[in-house]
Protein backbone atom coordinates (compact mmCIF):
# COMPACT_ATOMS: atom_id res chain seq x y z
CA UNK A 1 188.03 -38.33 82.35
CA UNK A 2 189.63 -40.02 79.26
CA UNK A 3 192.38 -37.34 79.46
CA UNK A 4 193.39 -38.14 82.88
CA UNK A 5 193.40 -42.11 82.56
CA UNK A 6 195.09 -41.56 79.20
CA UNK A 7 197.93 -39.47 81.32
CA UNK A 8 197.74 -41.97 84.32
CA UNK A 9 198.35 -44.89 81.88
CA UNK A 10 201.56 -42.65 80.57
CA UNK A 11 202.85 -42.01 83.79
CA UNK A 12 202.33 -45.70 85.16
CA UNK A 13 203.96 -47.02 81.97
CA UNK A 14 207.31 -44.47 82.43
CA UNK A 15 207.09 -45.15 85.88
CA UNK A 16 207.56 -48.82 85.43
CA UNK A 17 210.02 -48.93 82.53
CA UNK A 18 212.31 -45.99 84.89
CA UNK A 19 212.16 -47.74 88.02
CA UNK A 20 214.50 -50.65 85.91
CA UNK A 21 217.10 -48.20 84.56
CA UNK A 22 220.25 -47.39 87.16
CA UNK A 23 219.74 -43.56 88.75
CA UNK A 24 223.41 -43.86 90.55
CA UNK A 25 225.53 -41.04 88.61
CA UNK A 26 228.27 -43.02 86.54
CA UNK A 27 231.79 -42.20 87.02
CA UNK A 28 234.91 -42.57 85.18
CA UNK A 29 238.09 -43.32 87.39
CA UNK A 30 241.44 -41.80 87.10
CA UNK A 31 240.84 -38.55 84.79
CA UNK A 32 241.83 -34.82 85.30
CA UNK A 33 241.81 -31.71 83.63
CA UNK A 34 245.12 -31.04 81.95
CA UNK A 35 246.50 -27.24 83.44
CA UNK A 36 245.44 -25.94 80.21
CA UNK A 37 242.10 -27.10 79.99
CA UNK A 38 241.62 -25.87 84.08
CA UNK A 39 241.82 -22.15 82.29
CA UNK A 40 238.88 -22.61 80.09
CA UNK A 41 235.58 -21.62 80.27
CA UNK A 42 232.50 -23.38 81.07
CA UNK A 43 229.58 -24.21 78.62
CA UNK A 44 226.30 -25.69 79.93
CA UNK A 45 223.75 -27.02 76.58
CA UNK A 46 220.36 -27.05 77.55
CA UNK A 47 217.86 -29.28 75.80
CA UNK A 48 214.19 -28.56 75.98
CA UNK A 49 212.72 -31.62 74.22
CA UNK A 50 209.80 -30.41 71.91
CA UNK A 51 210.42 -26.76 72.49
CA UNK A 52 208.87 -24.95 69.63
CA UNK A 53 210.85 -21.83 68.54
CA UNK A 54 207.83 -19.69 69.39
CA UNK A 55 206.69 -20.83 73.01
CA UNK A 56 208.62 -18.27 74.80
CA UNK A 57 206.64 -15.94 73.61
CA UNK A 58 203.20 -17.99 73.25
CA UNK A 59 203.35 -19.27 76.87
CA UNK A 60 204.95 -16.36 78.50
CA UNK A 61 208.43 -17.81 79.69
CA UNK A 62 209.30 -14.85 81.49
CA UNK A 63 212.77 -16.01 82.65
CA UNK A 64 214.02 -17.28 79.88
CA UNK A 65 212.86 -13.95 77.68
CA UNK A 66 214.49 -12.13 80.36
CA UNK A 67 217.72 -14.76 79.54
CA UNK A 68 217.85 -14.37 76.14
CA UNK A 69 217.62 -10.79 76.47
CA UNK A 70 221.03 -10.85 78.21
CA UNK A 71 222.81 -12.18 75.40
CA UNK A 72 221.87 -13.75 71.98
CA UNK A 73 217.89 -15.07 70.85
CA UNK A 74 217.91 -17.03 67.12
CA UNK A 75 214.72 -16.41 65.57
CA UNK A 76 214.25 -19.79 65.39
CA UNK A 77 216.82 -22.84 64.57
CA UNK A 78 215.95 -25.48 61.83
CA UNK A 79 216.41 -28.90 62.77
CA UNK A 80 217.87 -31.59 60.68
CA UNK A 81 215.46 -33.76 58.68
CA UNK A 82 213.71 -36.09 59.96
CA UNK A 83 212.62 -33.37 62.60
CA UNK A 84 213.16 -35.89 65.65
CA UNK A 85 214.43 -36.63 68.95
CA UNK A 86 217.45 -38.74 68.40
CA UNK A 87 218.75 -37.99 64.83
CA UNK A 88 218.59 -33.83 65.65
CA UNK A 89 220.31 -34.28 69.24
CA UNK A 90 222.96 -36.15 68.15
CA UNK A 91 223.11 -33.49 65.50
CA UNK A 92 223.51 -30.78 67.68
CA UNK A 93 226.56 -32.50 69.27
CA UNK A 94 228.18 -33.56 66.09
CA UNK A 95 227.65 -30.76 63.58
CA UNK A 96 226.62 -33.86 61.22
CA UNK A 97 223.54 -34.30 59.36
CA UNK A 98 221.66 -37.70 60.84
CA UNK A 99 222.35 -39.68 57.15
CA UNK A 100 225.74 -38.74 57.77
CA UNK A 101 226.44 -39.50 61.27
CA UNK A 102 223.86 -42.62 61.47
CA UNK A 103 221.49 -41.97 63.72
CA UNK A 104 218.83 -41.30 61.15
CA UNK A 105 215.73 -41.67 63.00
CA UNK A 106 214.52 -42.41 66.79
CA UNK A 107 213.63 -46.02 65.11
CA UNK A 108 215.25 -47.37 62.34
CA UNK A 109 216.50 -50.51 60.08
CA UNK A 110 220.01 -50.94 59.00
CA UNK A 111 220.29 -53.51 56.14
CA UNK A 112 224.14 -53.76 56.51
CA UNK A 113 223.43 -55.16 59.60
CA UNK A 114 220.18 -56.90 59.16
CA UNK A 115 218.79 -55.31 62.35
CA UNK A 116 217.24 -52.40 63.74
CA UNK A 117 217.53 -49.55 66.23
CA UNK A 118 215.53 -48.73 68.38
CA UNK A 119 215.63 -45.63 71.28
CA UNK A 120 213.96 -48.29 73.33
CA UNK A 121 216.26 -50.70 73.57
CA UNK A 122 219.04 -50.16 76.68
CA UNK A 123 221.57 -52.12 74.64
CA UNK A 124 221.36 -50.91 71.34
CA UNK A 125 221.48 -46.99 72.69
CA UNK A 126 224.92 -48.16 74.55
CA UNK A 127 225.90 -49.74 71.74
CA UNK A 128 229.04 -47.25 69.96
CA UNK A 129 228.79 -48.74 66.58
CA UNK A 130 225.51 -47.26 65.69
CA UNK A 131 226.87 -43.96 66.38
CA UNK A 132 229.12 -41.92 63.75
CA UNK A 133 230.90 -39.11 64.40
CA UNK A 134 232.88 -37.10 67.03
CA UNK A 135 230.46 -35.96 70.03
CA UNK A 136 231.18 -32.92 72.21
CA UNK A 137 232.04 -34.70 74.95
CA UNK A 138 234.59 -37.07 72.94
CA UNK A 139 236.35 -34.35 71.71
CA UNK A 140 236.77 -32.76 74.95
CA UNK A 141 237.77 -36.08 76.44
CA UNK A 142 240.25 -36.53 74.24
CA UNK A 143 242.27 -33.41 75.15
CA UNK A 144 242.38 -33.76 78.43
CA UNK A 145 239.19 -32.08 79.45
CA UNK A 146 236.38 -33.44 81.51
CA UNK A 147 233.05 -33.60 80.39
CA UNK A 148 229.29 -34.29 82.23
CA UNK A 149 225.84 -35.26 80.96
CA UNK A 150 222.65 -35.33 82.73
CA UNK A 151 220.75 -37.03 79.53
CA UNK A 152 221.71 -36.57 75.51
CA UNK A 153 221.50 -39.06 72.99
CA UNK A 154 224.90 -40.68 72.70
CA UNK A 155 226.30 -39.90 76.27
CA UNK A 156 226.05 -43.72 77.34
CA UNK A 157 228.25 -45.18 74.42
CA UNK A 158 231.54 -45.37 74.67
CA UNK A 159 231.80 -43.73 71.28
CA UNK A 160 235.48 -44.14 69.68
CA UNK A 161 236.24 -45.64 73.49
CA UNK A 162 234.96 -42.42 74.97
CA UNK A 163 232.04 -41.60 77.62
CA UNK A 164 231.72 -38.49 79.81
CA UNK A 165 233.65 -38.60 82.94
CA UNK A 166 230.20 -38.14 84.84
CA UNK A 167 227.22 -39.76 83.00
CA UNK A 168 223.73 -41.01 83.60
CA UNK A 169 221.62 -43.66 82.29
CA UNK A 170 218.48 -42.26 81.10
CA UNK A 171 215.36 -42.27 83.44
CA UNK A 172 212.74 -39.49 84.20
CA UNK A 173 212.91 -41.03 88.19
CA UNK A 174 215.68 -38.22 89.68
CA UNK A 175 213.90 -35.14 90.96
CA UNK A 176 214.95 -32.18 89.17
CA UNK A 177 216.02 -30.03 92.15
CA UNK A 178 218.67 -33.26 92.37
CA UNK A 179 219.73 -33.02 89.07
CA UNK A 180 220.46 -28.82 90.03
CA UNK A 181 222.46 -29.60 92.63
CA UNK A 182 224.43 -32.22 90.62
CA UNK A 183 224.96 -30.12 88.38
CA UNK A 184 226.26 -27.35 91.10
CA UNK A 185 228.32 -30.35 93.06
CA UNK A 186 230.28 -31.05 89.52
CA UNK A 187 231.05 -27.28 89.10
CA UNK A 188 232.68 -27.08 92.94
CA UNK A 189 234.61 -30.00 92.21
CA UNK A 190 238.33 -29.37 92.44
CA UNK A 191 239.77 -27.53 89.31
CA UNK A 192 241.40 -30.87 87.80
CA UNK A 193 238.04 -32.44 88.15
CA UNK A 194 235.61 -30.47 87.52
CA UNK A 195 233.62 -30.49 83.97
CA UNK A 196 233.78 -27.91 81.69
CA UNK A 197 231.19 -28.92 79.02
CA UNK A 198 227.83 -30.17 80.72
CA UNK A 199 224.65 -31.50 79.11
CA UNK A 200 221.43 -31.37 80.52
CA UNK A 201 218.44 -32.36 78.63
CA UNK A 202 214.52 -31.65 79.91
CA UNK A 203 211.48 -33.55 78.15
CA UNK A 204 208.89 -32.82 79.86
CA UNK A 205 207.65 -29.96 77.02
CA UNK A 206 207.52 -32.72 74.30
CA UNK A 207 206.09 -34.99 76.80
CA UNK A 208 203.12 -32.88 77.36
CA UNK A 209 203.35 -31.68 73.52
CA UNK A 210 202.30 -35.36 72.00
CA UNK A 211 200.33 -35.92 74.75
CA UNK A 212 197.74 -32.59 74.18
CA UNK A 213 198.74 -31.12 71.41
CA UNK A 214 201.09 -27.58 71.29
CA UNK A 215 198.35 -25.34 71.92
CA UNK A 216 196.75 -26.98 75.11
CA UNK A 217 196.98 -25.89 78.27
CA UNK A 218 198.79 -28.79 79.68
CA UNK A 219 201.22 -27.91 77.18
CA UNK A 220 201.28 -23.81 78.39
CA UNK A 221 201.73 -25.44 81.77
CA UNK A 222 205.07 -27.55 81.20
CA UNK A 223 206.13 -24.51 78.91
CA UNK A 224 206.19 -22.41 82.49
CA UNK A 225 207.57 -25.26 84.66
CA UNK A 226 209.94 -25.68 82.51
CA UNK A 227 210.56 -21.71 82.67
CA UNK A 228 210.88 -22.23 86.76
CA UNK A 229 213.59 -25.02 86.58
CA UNK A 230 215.43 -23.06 84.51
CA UNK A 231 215.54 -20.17 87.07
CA UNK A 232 216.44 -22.53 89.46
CA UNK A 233 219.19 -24.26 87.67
CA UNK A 234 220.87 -20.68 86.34
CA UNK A 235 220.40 -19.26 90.25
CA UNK A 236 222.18 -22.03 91.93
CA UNK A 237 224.64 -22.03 89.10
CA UNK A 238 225.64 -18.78 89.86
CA UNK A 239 226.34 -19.39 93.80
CA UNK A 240 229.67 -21.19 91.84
CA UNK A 241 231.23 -18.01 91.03
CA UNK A 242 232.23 -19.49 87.52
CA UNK A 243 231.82 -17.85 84.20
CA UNK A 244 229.18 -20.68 83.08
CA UNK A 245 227.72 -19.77 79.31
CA UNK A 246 224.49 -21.40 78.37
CA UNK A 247 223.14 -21.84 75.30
CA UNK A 248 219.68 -22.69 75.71
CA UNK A 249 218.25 -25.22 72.58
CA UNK A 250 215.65 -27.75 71.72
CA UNK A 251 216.06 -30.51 68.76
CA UNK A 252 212.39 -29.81 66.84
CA UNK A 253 209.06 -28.17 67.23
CA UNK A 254 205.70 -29.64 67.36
CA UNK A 255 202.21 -29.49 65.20
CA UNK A 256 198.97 -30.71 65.79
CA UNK A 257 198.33 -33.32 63.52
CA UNK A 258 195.39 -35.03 61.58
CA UNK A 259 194.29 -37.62 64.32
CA UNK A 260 191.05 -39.09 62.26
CA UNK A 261 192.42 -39.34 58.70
CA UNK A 262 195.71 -40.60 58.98
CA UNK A 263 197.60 -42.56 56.03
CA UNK A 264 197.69 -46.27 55.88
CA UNK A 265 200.31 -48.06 54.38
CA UNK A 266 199.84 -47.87 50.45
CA UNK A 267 197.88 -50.29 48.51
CA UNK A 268 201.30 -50.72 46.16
CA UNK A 269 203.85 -51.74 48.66
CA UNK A 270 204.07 -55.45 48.45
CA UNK A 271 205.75 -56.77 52.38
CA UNK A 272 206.81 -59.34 50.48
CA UNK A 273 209.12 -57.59 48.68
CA UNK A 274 209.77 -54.74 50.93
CA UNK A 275 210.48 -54.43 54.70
CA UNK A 276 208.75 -51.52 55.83
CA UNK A 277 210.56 -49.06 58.39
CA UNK A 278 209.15 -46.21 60.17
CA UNK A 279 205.83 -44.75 59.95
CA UNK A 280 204.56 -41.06 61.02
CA UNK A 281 206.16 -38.66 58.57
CA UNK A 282 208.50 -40.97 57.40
CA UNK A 283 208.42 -44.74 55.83
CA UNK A 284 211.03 -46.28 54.70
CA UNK A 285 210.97 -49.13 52.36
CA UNK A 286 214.19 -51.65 51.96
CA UNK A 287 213.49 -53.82 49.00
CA UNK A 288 214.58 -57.41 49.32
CA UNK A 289 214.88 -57.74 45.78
CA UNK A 290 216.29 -54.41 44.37
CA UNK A 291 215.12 -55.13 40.75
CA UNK A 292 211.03 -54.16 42.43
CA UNK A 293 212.20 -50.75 43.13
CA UNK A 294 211.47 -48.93 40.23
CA UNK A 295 208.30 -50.44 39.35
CA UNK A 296 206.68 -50.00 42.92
CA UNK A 297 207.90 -46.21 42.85
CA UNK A 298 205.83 -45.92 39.74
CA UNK A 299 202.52 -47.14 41.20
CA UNK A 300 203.29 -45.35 44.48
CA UNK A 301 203.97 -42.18 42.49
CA UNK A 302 200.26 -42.21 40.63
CA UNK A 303 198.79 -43.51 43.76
CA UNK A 304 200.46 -40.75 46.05
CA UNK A 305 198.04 -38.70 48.22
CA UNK A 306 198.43 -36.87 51.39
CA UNK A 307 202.35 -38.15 50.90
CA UNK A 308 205.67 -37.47 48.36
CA UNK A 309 207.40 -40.13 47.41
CA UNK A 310 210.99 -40.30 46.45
CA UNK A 311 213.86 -42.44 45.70
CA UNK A 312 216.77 -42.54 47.69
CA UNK A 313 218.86 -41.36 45.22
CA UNK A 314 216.54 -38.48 44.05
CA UNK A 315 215.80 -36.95 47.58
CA UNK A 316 215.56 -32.81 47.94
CA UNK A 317 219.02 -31.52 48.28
CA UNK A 318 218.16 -29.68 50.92
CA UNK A 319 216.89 -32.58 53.50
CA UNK A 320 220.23 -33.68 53.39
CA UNK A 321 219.03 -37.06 53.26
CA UNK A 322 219.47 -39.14 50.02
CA UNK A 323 222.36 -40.98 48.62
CA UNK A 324 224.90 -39.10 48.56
CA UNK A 325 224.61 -38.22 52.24
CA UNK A 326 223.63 -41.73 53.67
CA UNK A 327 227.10 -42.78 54.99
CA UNK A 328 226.27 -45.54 56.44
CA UNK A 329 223.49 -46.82 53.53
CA UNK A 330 220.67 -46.76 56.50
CA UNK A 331 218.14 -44.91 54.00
CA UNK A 332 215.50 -46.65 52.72
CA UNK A 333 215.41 -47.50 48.76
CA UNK A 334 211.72 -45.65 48.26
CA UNK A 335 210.54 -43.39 51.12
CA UNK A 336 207.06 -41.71 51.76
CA UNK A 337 207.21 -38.22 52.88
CA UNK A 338 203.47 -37.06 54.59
CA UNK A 339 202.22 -34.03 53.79
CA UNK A 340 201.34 -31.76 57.39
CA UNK A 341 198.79 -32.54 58.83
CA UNK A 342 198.89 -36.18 57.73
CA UNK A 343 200.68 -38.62 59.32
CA UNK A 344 201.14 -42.64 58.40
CA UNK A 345 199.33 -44.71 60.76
CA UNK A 346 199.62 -48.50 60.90
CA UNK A 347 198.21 -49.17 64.69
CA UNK A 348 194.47 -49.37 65.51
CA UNK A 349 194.63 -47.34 68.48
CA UNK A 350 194.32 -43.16 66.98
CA UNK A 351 197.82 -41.41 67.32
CA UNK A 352 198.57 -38.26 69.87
CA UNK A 353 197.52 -35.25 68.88
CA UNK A 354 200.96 -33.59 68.80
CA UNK A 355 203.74 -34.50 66.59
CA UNK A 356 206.86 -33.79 64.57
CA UNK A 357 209.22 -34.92 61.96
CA UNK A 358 207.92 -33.28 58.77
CA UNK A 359 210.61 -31.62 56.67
CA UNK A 360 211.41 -28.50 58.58
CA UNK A 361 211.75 -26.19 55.53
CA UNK A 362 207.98 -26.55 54.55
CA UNK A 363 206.64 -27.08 58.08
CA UNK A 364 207.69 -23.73 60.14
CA UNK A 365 205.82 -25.83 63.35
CA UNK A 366 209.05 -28.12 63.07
CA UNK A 367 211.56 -25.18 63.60
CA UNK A 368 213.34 -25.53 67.19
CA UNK A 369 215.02 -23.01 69.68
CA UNK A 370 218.18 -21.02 70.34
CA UNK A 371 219.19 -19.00 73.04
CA UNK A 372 223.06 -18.52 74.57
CA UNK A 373 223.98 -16.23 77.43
CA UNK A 374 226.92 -15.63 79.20
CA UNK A 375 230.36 -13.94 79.08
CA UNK A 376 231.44 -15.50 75.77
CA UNK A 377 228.30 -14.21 73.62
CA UNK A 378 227.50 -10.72 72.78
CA UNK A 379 224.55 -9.08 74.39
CA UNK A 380 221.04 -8.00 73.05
CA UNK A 381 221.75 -9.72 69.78
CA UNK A 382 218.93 -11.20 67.65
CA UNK A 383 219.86 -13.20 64.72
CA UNK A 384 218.02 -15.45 61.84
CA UNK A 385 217.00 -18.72 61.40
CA UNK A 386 220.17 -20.58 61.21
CA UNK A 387 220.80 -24.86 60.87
CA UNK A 388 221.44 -26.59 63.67
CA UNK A 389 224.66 -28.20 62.62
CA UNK A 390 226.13 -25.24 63.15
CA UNK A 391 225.76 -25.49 67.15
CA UNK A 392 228.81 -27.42 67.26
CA UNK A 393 231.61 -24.65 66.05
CA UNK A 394 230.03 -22.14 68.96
CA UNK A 395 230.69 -25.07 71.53
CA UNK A 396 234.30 -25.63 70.74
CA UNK A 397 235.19 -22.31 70.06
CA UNK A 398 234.69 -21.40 73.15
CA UNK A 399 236.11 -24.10 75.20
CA UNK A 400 239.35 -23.58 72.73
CA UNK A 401 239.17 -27.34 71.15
CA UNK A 402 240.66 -28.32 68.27
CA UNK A 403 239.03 -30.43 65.61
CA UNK A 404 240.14 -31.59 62.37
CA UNK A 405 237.06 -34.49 61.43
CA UNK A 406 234.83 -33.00 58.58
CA UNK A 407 231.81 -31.73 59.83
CA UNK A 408 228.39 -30.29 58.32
CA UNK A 409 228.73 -27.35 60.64
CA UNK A 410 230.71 -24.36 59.96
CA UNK A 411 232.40 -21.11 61.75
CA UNK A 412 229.59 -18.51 60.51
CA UNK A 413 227.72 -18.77 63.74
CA UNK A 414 230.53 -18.60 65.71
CA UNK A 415 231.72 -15.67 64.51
CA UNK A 416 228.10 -14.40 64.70
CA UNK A 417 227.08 -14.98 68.02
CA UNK A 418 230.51 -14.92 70.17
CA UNK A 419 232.59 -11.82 71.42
């Protein structure tokens, strides 16, 4: 009984906060394909929110083992750290770490600017100076090829001027079998304007994920609807005639997590002093008076339990994550790492079972998905655990775009996974 007033309470709160946001498809006037970019291929990105790199198998996603099959399965993809929503889709369309192109967690603070982001807020997520970078879609734009998105972080910023020729705002209202035949209505479009790069992003895995926790059944469940829609999308797809490759990813796993013990904010950090950011598997503190830092990292460091705690300019290498990497100084002057299954926990009311954002490299739970299919990727081709800033190479090889912006990502996967 808890379970389902706990899931009516969910769907009553989304279903209030979606009924505000705009569901008309967004259009922008006066664009066309150049003849050279009418020749080019099509790419559709699939985003499974939450889609652990093992639930194909675990839950029995028959179509898209049968997919994957067809063309080229990643034994799993490693998500950029923090291991969350907004920093590792934006990754994924970037090829940039999150400290390097901004968005460094779904909630952050920005001391340059003396405010905060938040994935909540309508105007900050269309605001184009949070966002660093060069997105798919931008790139495309700019050389004269049209671009869609049915949902990914970024798409509804004009980022350097740029938005996809057909956008939505975000909202979980539009039936899916809709947002298939969108998707089929923008690939008969007439050749100079109809969209060669697509995104289409799905949550309703790491809905059910937090919600129950990755081994529930609620969770198997969404894992096989999910399956179903994407039979449905790649069937009417295919009444198009076009050569349409997919590639098939999600931006992070999912782990059950300590729910009873979970880490309060440590005895040693003074609010006075710092402004606390974050929570979960990651706090960030932003000293107001930058001559406290190194003394409070001391205390924190004999105090430490269930958590690591680093410096910002002393952060692992690998999370790509500390000073050297934080372009636009976003990272916090001390942060607290927790250790899986512990989370940080400031609210009275106990945290959802389900959860991610630990440091991928030491949590395998964290690791995401990758599948691609279609004429520009070899067949029956199985390959290991790769980054996920190298997602970006694959897209524009393919559609032939030209880059010269530095980039995280490189050609190795390219060269790996196309023909």
């Amino acid at each position: 009984m808890k379970k389902y007033f706990l899931l009516l309470y969910i769907v009553i709160g989304a279903a209030t906060a979606f009924a505000q946001a705009d569901t008309t498809q967004q259009v922008v006037a006066n664009r066309r394909n150049s003849p050279e970019q009418q020749q080019k291929p099509y790419v559709i990105m699939i985003s499974a929110d939450g889609f652990r790199y093992d639930y194909a198998e675990k839950y029995q996603a028959k179509h898209l083992l049968s997919l994957r099959e067809q063309g080229v399965q990643a034994e799993s993809m490693l998500p950029s750290f923090p291991s969350k929503t907004f920093p590792n889709h934006y990754t994924l369309v970037t090829g940039m770490y999150p400290a390097r192109h901004g968005l460094i967690n779904n909630y952050f603070y920005d001391p340059q600017r003396k405010e905060s982001y938040t994935m909540r807020d309508r105007k900050k997520v269309e605001d184009a100076s949070w966002y660093g970078g060069v997105p798919l879609w931008v790139l495309a734009e700019q050389q004269q090829m049209l671009t869609a998105s049915f949902y990914w972080v970024g798409s509804e910023a004009p980022i350097k001027g740029v938005l996809p020729t057909y956008y939505y705002q975000y909202n979980e209202s539009i039936p899916f079998e809709e947002r298939v035949q969108t998707v089929v209505n923008w690939l008969n479009l007439p050749e100079a304007q109809r969209p060669h790069l697509i995104t289409f992003y799905m949550p309703e895995v790491d809905h059910a994920g937090h919600s129950y926790g990755p081994d529930a059944p609620e969770t198997k469940a969404a894992v096989q609807e999910l399956d179903e829609n994407i039979k449905k999308l790649t069937e009417a797809v295919a009444t198009t005639g076009l050569p349409v490759n997919y590639i098939f990813v999600s931006d992070h796993g999912m782990t059950q997590i300590d729910t009873e013990n979970t880490l309060p904010l440590p005895a040693a950090v003074d609010t006075a002093k710092f402004l606390v950011s974050g929570g979960g598997m990651v706090v960030e503190l932003h000293a107001k008076d930058k001559s406290v830092i190194k003394s409070t990292y001391k205390k924190l460091k004999k105090e430490a339990n269930g958590y690591d705690v680093y410096l910002r300019s002393d952060m692992p290498t690998r999370l790509h994550y500390g000073a050297k990497d934080d372009a636009f100084k976003r990272v916090g002057d001390i942060l607290l790492l927790s250790k899986a299954p512990k989370v940080f926990h400031f609210s009275k009311r106990k945290p959802s079972p389900g959860a991610h954002g630990y440091d991928p490299a030491r949590v395998k739970d964290m690791h995401a998905t990758f599948y691609a299919w279609g004429p520009a990727f070899k067949k029956e081709t199985k390959i290991q655990t790769f980054q996920n800033v190298h997602v970006y190479p694959v897209v524009t090889e393919i559609l032939g775009l030209r880059y010269n912006h530095k980039i995280d990502g490189e050609m190795k996967l390219a060269k790996e996974v196309l023909r």
